[in-house]
C-alpha atoms as a PDB file:
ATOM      1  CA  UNK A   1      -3.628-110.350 226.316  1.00  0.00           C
ATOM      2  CA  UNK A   2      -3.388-114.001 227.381  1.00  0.00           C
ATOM      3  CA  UNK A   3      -5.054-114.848 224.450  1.00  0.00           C
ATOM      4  CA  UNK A   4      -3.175-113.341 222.043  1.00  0.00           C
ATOM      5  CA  UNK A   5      -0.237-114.187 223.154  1.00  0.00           C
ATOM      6  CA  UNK A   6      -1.288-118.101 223.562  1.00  0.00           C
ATOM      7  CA  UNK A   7      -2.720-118.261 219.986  1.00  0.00           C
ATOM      8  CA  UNK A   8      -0.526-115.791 218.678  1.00  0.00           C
ATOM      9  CA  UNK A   9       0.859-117.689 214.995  1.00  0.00           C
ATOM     10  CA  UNK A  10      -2.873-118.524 214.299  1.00  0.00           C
ATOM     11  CA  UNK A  11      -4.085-114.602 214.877  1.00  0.00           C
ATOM     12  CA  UNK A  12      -1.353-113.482 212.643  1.00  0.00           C
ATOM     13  CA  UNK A  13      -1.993-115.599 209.745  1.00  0.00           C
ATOM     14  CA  UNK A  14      -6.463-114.376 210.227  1.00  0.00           C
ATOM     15  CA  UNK A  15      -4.575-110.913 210.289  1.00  0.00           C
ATOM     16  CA  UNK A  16      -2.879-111.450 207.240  1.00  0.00           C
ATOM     17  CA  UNK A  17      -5.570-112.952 205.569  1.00  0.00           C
ATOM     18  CA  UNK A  18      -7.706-109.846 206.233  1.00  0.00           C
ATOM     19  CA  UNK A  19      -8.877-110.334 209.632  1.00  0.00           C
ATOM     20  CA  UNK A  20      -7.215-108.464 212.035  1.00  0.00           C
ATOM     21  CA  UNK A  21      -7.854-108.320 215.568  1.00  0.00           C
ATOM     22  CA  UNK A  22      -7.645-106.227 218.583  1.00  0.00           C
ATOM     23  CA  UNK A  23      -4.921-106.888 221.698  1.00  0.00           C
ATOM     24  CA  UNK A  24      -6.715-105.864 224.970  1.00  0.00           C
ATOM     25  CA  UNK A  25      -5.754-105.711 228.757  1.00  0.00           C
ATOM     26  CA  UNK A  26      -8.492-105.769 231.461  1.00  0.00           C
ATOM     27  CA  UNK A  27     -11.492-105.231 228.745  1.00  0.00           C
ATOM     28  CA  UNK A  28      -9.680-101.857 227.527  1.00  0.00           C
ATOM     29  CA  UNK A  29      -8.581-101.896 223.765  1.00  0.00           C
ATOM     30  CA  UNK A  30      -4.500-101.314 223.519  1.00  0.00           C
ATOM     31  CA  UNK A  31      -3.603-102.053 219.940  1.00  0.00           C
ATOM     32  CA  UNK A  32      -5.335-103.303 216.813  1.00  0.00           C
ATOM     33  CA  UNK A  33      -2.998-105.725 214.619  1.00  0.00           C
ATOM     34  CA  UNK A  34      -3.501-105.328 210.821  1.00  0.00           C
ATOM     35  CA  UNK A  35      -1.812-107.242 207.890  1.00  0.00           C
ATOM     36  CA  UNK A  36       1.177-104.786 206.646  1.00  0.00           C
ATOM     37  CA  UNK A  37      -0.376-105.156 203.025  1.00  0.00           C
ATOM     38  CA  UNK A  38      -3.612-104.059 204.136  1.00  0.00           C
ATOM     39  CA  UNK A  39      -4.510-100.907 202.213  1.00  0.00           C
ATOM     40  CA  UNK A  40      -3.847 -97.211 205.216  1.00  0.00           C
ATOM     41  CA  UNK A  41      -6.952 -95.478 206.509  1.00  0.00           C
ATOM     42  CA  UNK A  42      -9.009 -93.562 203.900  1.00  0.00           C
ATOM     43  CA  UNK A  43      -7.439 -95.688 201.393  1.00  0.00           C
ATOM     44  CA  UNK A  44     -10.818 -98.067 200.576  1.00  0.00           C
ATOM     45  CA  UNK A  45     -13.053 -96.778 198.051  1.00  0.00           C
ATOM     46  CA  UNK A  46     -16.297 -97.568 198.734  1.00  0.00           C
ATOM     47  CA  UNK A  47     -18.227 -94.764 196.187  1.00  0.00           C
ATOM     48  CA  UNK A  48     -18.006 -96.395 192.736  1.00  0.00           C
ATOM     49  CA  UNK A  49     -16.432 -99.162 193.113  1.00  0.00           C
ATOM     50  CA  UNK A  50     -19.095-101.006 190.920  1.00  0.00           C
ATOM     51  CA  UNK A  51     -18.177 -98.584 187.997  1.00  0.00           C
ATOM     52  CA  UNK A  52     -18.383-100.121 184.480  1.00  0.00           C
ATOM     53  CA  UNK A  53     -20.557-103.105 185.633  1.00  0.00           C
ATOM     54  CA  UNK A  54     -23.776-101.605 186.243  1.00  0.00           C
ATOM     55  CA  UNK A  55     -25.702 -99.165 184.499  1.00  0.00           C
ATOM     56  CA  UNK A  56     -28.547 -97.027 185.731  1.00  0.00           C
ATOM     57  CA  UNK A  57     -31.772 -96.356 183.534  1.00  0.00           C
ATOM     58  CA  UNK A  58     -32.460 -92.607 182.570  1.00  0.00           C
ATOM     59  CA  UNK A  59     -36.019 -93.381 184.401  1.00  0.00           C
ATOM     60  CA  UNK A  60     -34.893 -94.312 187.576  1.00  0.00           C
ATOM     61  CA  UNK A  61     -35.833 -91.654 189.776  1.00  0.00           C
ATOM     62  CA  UNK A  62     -39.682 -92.196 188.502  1.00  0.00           C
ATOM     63  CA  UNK A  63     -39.050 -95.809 188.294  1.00  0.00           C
ATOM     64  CA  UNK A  64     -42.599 -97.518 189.697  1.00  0.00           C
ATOM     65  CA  UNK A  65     -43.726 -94.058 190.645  1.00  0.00           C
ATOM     66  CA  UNK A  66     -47.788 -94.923 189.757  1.00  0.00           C
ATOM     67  CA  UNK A  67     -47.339 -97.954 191.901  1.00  0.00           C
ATOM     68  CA  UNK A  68     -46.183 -95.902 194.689  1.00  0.00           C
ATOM     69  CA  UNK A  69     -48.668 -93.554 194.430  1.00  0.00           C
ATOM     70  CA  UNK A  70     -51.345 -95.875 194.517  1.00  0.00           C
ATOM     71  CA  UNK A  71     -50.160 -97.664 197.230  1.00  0.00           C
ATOM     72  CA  UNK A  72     -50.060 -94.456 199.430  1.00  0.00           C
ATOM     73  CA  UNK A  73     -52.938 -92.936 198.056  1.00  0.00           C
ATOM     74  CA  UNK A  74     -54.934 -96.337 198.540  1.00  0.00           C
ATOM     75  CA  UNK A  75     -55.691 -96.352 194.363  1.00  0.00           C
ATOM     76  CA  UNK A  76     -56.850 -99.365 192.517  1.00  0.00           C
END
């Protein structure tokens, strides 16, 4: 608490950059301080967000599968 409240302009601005931070008392977590524009709960997708820049080959669940096999099975 003594921290935050003596480096308090410098934690808002690393909040509002994207860093927020966490206000405790006595080791125990009280309140978590988040930039207003920073997008709610359940609100980040992080399933397809790379959708339209990569592309996966038909293959690629048998991708290198003689390799693999040969490794395991101790082949030539």
């Amino acid at each position: 608490m003594h921290e935050a409240k003596t480096h308090l302009s410098r934690l808002v601005r690393e909040a509002v950059a994207g860093d927020p931070f966490i206000i405790a008392r006595s080791g125990k977590p009280l309140v978590k301080v988040v930039s207003v524009e920073s997008p709610g709960p359940g609100a980040v997708q992080r399933t397809g967000f790379m959708r339209g820049r990569i592309s996966v080959p038909d293959d690629f669940d048998s991708m290198g599968a003689d390799e693999i096999l040969k490794t395991f099975k101790g082949g030539e």
